[in-house]
N, C-alpha and C. Protein backbone atom coordinates (compact mmCIF):
# COMPACT_ATOMS: atom_id res chain seq x y z
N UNK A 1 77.42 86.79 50.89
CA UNK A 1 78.63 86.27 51.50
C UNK A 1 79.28 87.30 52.42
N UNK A 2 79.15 88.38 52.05
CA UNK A 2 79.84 89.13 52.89
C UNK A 2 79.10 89.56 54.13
N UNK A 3 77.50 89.89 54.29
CA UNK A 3 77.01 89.74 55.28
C UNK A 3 77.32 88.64 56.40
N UNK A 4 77.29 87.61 55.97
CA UNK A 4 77.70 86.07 56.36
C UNK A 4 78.92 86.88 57.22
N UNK A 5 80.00 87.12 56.55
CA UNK A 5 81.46 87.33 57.22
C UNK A 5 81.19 88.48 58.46
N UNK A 6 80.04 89.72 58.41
CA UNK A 6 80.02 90.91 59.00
C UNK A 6 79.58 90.16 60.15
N UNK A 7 78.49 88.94 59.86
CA UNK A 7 77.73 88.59 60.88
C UNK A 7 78.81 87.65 61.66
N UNK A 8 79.52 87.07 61.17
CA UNK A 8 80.84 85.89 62.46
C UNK A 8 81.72 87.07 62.88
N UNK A 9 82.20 88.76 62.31
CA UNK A 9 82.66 89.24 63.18
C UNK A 9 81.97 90.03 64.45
N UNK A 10 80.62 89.97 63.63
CA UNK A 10 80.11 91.16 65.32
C UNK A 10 79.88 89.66 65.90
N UNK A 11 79.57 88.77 66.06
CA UNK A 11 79.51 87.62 67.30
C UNK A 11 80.88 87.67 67.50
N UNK A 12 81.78 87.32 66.96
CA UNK A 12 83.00 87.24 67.62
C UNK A 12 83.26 88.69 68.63
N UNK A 13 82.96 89.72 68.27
CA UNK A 13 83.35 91.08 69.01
C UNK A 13 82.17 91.16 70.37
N UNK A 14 81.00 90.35 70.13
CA UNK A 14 80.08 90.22 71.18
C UNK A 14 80.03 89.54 72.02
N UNK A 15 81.02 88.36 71.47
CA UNK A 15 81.56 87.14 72.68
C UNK A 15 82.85 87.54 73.63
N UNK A 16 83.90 88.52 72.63
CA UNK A 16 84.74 89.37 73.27
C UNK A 16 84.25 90.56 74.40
N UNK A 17 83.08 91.04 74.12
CA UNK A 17 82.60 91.54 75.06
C UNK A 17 82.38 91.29 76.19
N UNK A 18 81.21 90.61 76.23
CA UNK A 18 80.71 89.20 77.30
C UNK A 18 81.72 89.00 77.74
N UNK A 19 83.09 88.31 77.57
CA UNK A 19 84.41 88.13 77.85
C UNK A 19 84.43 88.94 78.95
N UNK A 20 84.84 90.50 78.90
CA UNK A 20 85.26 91.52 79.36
C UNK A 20 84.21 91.76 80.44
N UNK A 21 83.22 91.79 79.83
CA UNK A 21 82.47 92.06 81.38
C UNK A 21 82.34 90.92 82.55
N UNK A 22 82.28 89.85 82.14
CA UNK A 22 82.52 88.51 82.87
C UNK A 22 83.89 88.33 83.44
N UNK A 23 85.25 89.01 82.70
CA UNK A 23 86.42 89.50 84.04
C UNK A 23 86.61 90.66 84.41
N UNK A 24 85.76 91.42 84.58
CA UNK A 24 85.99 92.41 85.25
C UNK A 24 85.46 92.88 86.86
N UNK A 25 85.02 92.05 86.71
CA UNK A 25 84.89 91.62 88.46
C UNK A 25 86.14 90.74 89.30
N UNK A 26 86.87 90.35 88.15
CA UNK A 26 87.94 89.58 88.78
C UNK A 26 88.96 90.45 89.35
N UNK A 27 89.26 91.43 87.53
CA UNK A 27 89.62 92.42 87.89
C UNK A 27 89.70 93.41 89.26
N UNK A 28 88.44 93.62 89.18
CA UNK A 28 88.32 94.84 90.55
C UNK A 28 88.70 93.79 92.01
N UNK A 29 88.70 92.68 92.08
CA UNK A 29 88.81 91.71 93.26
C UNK A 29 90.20 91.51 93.11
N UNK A 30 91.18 91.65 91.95
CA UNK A 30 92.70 91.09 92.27
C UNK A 30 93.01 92.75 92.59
N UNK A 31 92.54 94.02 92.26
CA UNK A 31 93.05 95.18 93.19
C UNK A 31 92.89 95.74 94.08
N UNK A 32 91.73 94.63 94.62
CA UNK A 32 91.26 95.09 95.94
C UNK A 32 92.02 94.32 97.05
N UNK A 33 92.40 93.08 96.41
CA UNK A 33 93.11 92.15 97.21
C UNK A 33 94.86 92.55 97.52
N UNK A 34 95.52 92.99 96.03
CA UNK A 34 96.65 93.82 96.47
C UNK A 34 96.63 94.93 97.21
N UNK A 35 95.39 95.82 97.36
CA UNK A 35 95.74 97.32 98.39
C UNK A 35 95.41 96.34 99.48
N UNK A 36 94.97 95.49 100.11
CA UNK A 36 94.73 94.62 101.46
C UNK A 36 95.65 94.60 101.28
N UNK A 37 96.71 93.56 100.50
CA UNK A 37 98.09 93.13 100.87
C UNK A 37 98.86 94.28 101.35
N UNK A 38 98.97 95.16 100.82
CA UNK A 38 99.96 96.60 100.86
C UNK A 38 99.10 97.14 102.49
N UNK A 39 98.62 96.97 102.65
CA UNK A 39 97.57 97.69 103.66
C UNK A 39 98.68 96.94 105.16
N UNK A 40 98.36 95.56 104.82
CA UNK A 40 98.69 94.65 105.67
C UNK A 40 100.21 94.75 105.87
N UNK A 41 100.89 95.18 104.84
CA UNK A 41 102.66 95.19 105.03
C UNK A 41 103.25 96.16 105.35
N UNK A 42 102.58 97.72 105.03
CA UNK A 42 102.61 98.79 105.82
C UNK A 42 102.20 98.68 107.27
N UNK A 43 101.27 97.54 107.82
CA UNK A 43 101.25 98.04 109.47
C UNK A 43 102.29 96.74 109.98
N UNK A 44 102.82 96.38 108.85
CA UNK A 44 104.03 95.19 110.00
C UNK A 44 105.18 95.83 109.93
N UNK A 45 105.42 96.64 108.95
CA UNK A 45 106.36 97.49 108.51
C UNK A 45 106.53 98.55 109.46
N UNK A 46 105.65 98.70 110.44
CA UNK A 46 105.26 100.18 111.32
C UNK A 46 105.41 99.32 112.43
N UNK A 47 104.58 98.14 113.01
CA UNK A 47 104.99 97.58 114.10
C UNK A 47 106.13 97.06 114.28
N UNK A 48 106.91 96.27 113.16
CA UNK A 48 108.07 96.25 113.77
C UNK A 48 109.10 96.96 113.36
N UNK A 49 109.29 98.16 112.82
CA UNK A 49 110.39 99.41 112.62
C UNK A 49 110.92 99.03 112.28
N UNK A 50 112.44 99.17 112.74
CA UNK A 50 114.01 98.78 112.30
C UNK A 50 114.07 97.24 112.12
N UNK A 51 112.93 95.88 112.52
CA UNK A 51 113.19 95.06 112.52
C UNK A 51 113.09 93.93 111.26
N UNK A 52 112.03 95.27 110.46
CA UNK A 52 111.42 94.85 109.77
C UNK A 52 112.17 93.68 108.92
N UNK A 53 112.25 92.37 107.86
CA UNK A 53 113.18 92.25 107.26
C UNK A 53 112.76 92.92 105.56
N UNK A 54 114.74 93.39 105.21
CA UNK A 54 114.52 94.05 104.04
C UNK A 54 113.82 93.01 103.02
C-alpha cells in the first residue's frame, strides 16, 4: 500500500514537471515580449521628449 501511494506521488511530481517544462517557453516569450514593449516606449519617449504623455 504504501508503494501504491509513493508511486501516485512521483507521477503526480512528474506530471508537475512536464507542466514546467511545457511553460517555460511561454515564460521566456512573455519576457521577451515585455523588453520589446519597454524597448518600444523608450524610443517614443526619446522621439517625442517633453511631449511625451505622463
Amino acid at each position: 500500500m504504501i508503494f501504491t501511494a509513493l508511486a501516485y506521488l512521483l507521477i503526480a511530481a512528474l506530471a508537475i514537471a512536464a507542466l514546467a517544462v511545457f511553460m517555460l517557453p511561454v515564460y521566456v516569450w512573455t519576457l521577451a515580449r515585455d523588453r520589446a514593449a519597454d524597448a518600444d516606449m523608450a524610443e517614443a519617449r526619446h522621439i517625442l521628449g517633453k511631449d511625451f504623455p505622463a
